[in-house]
N, C-alpha and C. Protein backbone atom coordinates (compact mmCIF):
# COMPACT_ATOMS: atom_id res chain seq x y z
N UNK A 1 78.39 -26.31 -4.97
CA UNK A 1 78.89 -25.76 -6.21
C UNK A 1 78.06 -26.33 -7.37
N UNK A 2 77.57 -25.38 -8.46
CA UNK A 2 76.66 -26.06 -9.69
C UNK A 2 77.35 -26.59 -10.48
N UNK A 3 77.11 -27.23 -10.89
CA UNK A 3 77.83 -28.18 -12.32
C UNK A 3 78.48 -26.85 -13.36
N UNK A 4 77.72 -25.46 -13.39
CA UNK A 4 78.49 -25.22 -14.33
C UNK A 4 79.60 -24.15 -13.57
N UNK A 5 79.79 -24.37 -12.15
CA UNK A 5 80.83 -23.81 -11.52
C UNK A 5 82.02 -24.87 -11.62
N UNK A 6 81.50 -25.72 -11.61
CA UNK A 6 82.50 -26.91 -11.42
C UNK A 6 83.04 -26.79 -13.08
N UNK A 7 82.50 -27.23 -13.92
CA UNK A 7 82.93 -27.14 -15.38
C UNK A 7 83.60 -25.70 -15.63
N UNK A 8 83.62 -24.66 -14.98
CA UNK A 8 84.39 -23.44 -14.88
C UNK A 8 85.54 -23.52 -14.78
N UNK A 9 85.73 -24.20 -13.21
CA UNK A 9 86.89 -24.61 -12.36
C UNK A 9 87.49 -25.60 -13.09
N UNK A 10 87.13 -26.46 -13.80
CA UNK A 10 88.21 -27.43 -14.36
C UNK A 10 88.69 -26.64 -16.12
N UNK A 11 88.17 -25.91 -16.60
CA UNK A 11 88.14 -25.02 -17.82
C UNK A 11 90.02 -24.28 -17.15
N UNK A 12 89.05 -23.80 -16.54
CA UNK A 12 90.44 -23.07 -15.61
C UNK A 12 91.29 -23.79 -15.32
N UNK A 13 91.82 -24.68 -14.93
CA UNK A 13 92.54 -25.54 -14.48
C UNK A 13 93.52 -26.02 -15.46
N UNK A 14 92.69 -26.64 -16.52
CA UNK A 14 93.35 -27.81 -17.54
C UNK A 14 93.86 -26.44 -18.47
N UNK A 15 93.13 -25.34 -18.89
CA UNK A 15 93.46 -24.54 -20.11
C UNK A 15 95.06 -24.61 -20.13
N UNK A 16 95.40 -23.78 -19.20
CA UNK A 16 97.12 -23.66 -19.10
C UNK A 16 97.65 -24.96 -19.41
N UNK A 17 97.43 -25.81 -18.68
CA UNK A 17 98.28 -27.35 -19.44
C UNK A 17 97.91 -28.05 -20.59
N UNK A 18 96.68 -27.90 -20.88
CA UNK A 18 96.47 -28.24 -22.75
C UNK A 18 97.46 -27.10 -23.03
N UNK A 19 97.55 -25.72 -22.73
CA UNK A 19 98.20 -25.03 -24.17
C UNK A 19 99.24 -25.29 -23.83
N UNK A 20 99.90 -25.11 -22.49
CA UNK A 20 101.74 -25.92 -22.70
C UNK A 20 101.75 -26.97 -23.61
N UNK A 21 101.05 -27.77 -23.42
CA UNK A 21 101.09 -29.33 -24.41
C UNK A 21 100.99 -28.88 -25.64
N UNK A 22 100.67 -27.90 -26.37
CA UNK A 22 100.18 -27.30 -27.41
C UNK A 22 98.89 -27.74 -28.29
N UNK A 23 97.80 -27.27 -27.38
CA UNK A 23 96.54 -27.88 -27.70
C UNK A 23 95.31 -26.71 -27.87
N UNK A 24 94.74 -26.60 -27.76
CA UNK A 24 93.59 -25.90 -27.71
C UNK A 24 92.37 -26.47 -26.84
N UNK A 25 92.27 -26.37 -25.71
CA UNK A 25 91.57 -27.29 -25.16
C UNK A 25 89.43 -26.67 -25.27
N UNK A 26 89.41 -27.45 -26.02
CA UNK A 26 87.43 -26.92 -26.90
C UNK A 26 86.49 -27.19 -26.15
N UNK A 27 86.19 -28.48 -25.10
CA UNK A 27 85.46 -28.82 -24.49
C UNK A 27 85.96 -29.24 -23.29
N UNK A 28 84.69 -29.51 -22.20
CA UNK A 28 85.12 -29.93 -20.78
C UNK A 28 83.77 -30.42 -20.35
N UNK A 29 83.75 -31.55 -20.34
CA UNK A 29 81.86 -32.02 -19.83
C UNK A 29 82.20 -33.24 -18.85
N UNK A 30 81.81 -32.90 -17.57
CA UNK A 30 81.54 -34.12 -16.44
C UNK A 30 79.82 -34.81 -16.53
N UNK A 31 79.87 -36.01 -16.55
CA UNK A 31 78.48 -36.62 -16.87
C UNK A 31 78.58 -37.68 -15.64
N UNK A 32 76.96 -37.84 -15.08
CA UNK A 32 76.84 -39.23 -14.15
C UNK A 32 77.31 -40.82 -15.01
N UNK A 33 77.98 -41.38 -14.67
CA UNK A 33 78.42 -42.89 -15.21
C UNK A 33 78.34 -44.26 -14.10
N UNK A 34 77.28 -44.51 -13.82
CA UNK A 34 76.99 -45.24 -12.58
C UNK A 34 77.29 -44.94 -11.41
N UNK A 35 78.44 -45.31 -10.79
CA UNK A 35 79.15 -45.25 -9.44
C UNK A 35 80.37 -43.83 -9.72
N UNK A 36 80.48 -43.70 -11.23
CA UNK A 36 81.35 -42.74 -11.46
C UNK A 36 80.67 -41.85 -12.24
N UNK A 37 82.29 -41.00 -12.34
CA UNK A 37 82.07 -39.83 -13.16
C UNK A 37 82.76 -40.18 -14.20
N UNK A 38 82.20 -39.89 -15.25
CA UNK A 38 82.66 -39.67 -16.69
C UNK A 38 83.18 -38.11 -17.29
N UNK A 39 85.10 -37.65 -17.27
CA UNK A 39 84.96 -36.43 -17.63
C UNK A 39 85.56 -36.85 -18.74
N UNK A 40 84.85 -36.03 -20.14
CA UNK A 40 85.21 -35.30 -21.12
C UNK A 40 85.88 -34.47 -21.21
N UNK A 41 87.30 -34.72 -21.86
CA UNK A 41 88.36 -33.08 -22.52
C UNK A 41 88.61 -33.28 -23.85
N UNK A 42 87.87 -32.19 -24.65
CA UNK A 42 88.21 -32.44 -26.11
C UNK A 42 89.05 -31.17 -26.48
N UNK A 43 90.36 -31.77 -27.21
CA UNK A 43 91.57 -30.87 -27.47
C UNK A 43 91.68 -30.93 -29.06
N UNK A 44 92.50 -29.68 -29.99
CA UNK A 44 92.44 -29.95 -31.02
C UNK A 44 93.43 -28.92 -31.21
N UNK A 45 94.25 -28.76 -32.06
CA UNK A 45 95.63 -27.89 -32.84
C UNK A 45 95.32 -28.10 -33.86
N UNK A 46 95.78 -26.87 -34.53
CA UNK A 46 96.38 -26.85 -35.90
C UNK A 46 96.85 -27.82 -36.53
N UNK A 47 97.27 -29.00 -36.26
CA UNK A 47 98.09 -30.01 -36.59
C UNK A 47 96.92 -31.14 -36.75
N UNK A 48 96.07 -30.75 -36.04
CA UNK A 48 95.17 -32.15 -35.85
C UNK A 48 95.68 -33.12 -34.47
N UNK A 49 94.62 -33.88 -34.13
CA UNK A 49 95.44 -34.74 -33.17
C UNK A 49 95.39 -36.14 -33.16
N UNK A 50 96.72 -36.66 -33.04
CA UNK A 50 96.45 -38.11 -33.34
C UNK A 50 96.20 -39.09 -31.75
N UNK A 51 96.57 -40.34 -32.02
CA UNK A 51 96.54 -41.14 -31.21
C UNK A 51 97.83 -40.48 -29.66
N UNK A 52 99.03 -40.25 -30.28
CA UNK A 52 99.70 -39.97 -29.54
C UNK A 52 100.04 -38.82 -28.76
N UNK A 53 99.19 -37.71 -29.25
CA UNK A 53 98.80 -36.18 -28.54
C UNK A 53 97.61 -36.47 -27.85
N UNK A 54 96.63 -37.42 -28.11
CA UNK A 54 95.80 -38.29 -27.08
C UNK A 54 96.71 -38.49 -25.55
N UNK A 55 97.44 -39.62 -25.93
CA UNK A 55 97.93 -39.88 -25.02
C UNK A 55 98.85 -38.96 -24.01
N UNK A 56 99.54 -38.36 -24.91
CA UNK A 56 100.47 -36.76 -24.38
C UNK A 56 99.81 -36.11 -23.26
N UNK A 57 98.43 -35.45 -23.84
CA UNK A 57 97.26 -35.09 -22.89
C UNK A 57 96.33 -35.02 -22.05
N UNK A 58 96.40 -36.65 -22.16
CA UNK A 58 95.57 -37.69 -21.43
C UNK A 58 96.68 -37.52 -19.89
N UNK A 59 97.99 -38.08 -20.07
CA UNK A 59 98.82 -37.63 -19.08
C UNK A 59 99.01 -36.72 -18.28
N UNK A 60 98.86 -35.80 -19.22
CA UNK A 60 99.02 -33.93 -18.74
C UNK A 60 97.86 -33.81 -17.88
N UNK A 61 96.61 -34.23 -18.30
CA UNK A 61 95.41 -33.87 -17.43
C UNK A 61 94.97 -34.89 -16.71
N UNK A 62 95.91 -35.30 -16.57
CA UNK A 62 95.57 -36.88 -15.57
C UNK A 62 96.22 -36.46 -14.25
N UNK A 63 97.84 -35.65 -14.40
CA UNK A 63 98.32 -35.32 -13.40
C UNK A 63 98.04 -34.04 -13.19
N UNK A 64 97.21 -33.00 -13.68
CA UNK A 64 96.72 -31.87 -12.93
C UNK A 64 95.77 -32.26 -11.85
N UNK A 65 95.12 -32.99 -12.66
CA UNK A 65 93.72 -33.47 -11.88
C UNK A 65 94.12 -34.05 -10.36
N UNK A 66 94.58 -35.27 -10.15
CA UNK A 66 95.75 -35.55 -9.53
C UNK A 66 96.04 -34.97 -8.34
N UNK A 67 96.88 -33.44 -9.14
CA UNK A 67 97.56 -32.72 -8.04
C UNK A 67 96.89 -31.67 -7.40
N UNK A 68 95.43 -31.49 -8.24
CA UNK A 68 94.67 -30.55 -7.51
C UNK A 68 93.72 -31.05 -6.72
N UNK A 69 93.38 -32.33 -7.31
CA UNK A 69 92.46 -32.90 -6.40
C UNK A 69 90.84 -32.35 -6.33
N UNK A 70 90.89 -31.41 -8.06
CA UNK A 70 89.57 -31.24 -7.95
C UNK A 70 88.49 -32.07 -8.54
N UNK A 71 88.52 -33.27 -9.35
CA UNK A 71 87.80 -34.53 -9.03
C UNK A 71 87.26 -34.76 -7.66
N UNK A 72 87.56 -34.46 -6.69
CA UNK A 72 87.14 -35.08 -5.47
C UNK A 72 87.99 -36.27 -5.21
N UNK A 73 86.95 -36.97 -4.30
CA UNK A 73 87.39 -38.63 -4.10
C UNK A 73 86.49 -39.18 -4.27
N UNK A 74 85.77 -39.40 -5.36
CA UNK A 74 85.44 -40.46 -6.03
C UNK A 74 85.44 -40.67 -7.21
N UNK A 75 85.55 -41.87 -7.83
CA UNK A 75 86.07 -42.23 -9.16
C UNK A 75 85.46 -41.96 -10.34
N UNK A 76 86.39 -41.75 -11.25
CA UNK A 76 85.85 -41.18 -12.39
C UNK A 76 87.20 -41.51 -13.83
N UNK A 77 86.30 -41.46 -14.94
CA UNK A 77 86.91 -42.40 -15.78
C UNK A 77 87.13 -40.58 -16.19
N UNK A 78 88.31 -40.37 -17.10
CA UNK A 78 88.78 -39.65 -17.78
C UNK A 78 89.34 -40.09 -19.04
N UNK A 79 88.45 -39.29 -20.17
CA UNK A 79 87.98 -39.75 -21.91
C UNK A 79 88.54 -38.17 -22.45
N UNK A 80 90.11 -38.11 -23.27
CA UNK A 80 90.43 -37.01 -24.14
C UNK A 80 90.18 -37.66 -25.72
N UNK A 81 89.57 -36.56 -26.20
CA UNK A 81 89.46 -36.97 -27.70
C UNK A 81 90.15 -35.61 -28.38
N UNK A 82 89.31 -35.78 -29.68
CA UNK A 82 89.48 -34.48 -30.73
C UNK A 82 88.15 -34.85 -31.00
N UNK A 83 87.39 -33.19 -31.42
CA UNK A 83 86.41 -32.82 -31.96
C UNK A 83 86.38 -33.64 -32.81
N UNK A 84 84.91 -33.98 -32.98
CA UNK A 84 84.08 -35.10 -33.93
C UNK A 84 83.75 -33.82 -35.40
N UNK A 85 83.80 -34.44 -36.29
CA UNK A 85 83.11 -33.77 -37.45
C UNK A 85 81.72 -33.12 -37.67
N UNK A 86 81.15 -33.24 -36.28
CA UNK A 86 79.97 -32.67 -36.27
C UNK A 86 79.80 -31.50 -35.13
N UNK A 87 81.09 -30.90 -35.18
CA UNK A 87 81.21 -29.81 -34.36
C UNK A 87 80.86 -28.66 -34.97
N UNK A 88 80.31 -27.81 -33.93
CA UNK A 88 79.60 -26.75 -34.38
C UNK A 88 81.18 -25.82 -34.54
N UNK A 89 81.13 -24.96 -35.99
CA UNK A 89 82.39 -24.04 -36.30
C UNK A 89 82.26 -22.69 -35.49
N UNK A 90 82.39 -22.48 -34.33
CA UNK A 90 82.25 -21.50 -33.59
C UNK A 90 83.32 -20.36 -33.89
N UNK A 91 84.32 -21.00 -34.10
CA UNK A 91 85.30 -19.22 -33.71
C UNK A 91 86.58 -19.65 -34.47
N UNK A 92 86.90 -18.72 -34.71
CA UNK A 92 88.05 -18.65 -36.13
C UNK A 92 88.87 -19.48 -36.07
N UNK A 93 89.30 -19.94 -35.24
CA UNK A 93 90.33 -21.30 -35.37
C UNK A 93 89.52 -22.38 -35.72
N UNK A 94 88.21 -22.82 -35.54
CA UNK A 94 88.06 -23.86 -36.19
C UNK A 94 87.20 -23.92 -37.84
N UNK A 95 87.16 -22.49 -38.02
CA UNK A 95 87.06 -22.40 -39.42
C UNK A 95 88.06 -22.28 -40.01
N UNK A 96 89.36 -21.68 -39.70
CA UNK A 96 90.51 -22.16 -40.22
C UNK A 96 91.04 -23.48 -40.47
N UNK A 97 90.77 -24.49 -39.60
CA UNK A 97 91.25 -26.10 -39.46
C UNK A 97 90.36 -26.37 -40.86
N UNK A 98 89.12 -25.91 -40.99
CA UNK A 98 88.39 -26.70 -42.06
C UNK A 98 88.72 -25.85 -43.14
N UNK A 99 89.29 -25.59 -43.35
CA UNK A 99 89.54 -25.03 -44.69
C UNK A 99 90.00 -26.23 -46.01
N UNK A 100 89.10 -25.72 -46.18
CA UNK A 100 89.36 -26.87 -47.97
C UNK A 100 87.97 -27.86 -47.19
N UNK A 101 87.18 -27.85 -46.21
CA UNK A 101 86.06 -28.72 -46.43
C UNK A 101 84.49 -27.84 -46.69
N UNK A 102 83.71 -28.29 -46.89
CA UNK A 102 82.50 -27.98 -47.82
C UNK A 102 81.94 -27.77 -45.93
N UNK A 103 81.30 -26.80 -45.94
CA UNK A 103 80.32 -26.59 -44.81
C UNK A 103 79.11 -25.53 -44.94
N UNK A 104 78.35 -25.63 -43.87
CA UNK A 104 77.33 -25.23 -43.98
C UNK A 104 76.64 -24.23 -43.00
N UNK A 105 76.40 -23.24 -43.07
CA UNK A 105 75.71 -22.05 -42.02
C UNK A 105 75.09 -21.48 -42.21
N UNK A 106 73.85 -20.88 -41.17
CA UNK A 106 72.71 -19.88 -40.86
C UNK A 106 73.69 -18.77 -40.96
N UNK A 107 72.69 -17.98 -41.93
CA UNK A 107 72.55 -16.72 -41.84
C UNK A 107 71.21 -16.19 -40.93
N UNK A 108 71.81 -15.89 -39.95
CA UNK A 108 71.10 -15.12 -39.19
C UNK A 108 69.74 -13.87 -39.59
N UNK A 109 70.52 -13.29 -40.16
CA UNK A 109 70.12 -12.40 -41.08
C UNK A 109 68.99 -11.99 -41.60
N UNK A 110 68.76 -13.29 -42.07
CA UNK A 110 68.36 -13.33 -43.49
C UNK A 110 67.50 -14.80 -43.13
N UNK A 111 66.46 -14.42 -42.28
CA UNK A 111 65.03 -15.17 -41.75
C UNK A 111 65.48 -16.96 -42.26
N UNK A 112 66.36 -17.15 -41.51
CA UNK A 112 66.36 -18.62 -41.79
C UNK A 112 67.03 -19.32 -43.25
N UNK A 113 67.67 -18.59 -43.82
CA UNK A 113 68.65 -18.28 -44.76
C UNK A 113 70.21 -19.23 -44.34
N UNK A 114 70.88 -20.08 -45.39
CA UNK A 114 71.99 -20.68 -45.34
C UNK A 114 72.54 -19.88 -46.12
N UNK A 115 74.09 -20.59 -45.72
CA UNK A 115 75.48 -20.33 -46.22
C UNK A 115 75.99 -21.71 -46.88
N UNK A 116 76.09 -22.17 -47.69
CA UNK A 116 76.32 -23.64 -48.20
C UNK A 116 77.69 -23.80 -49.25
N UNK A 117 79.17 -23.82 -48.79
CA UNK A 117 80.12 -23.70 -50.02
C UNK A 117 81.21 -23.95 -49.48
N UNK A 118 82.72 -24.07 -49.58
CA UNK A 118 83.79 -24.93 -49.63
C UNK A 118 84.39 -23.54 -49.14
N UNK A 119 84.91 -23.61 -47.74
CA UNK A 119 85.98 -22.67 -47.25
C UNK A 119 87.51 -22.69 -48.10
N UNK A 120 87.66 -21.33 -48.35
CA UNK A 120 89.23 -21.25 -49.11
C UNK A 120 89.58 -20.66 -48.40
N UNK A 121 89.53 -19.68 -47.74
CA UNK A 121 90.41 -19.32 -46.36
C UNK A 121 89.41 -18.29 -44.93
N UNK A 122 90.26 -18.74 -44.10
CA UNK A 122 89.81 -18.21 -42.71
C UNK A 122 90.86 -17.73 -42.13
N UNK A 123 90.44 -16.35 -41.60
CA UNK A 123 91.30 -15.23 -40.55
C UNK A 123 90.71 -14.84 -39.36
N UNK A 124 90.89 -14.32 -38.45
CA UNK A 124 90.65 -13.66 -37.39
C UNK A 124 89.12 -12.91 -37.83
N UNK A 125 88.75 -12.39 -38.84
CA UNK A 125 87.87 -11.16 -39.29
C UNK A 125 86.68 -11.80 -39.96
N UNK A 126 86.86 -13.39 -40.38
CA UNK A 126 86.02 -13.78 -41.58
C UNK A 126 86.52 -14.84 -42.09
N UNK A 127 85.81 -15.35 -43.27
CA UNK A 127 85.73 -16.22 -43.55
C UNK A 127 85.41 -16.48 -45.22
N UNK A 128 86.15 -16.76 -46.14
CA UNK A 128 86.28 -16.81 -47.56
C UNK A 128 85.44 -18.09 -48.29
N UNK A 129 84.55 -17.73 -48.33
CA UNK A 129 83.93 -19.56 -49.05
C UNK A 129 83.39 -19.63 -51.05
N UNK A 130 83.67 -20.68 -51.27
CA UNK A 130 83.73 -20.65 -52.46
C UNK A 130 81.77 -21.27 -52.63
N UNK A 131 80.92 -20.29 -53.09
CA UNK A 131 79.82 -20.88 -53.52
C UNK A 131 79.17 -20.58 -54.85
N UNK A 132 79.07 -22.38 -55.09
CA UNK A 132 79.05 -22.45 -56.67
C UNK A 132 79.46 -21.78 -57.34
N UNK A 133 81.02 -21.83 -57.42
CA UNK A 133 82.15 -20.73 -58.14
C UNK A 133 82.21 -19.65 -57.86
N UNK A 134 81.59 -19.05 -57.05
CA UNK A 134 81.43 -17.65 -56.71
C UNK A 134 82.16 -17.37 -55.02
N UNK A 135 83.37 -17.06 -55.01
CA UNK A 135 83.81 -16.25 -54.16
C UNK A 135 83.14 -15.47 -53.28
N UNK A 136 82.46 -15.79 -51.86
CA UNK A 136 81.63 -14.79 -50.90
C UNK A 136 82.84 -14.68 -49.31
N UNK A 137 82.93 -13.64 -48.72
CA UNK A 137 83.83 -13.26 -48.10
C UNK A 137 82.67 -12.52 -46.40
N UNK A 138 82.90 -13.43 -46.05
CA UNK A 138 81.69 -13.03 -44.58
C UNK A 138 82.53 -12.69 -43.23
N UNK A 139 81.94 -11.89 -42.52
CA UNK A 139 82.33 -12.12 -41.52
C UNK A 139 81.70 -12.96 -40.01
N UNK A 140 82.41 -13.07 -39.45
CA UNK A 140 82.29 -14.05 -38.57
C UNK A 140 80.80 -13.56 -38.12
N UNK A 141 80.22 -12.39 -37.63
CA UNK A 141 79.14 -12.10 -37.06
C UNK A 141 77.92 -11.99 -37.99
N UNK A 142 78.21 -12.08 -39.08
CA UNK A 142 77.10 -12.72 -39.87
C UNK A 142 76.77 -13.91 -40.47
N UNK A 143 77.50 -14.73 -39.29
CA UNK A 143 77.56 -16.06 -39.26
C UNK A 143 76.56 -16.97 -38.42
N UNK A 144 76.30 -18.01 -38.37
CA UNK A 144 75.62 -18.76 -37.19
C UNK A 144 76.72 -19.87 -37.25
N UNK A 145 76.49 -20.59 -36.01
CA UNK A 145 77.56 -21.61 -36.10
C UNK A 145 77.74 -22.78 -37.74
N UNK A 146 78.55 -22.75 -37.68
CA UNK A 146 78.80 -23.24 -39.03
C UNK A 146 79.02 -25.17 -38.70
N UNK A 147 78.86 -25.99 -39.88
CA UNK A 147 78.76 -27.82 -39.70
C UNK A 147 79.68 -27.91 -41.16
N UNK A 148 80.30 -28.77 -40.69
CA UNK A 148 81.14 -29.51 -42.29
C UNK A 148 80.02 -30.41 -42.67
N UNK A 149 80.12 -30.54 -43.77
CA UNK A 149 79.63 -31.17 -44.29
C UNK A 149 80.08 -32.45 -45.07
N UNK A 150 79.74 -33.97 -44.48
CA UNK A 150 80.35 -34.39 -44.95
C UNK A 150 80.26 -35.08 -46.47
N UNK A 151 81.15 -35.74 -47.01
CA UNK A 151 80.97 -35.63 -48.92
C UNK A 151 81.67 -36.97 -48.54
N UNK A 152 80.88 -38.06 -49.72
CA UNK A 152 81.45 -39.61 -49.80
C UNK A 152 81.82 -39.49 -50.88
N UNK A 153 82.12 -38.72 -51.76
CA UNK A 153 83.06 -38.35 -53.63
C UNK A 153 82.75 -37.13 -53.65
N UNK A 154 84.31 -36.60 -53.43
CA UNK A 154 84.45 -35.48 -53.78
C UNK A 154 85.81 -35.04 -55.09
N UNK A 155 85.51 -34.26 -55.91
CA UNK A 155 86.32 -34.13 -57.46
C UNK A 155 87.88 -33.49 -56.64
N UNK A 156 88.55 -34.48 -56.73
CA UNK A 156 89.87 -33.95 -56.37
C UNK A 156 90.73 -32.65 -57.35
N UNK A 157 89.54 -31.99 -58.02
CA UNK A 157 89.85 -30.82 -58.63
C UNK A 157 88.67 -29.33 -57.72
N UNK A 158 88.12 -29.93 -56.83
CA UNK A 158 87.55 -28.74 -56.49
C UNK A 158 88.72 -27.94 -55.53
N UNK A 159 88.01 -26.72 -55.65
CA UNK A 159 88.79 -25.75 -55.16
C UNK A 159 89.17 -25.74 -53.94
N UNK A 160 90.07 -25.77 -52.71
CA UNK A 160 90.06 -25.71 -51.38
C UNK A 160 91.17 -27.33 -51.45
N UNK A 161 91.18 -28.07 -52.56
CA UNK A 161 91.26 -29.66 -52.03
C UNK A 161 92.70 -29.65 -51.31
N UNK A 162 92.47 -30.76 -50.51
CA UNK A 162 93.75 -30.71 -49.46
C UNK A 162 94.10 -31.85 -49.64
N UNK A 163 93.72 -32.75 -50.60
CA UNK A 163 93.97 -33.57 -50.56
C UNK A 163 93.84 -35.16 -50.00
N UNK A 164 92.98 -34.80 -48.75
CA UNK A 164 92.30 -35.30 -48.44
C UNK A 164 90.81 -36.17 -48.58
């Protein structure tokens, strides 16, 4: 079986029990780690996830794994996080989560051309960003994957602020 049959099969597997848990499960990466395996599950909701939906999940996919027994038999460390800030904004739920942060995207389009401005809202269809005061309203397919961008002072009067 190829690695990306195997990363199929566990996609498949865990999806249903991240979303019972109420998660979104984003990633799934098995890597060589000496004598072991190192698997990656990165989960993320609407809510964000803390330490303790870590752990919630960590459980949940500890005992699928477990009971299916598709790890094999040999050992392997199992690592759940949440998406790092340098995730690529692929698909409408995670341009929705960033809403109110400043990010950045290829326009495809438009020979190597950015998108550079502060999301005010995201739907199913598109994506609302505020650049340099100017209101632009895109849709997702004239998008390239989109990056937050991160800001060390930002005017707790710009538009989108969450407060954060």
């Amino acid at each position: 079986m190829s690695a990306n049959d195997r990363r199929a099969r566990l996609v498949q597997l865990l999806e249903p029990a991240v979303a019972a848990a109420g998660f979104d499960l984003e990633a799934v990466e098995v890597t060589p780690a000496g004598r072991r395996r190192l698997l990656r599950v990165v989960v993320d909701s609407d809510d964000g996830v803390d330490l303790d939906a870590v752990a919630t999940v960590s459980h949940t996919v500890s005992g699928v794994l477990d009971d299916s027994g598709a790890m094999g038999d040999a050992p392997y460390v199992l690592e759940v996080s949440s998406p790092g800030v340098d995730r690529p904004l692929t698909e409408p739920r995670h341009w929705r989560r960033a809403t109110g942060r400043l990010v950045r995207a290829p326009l495809p389009a438009d020979d190597g051309a950015t998108l550079e401005g502060r999301i005010l809202a995201a739907d199913d269809d598109g994506v609302t960003v505020d650049v340099d005061g100017e209101k632009r309203r895109m849709g997702y397919g004239e998008l390239g994957p989109g990056r937050i961008q991160v800001e060390f002072r930002r005017d707790p009067d710009t538009p989108g602020d969450d407060g954060e």
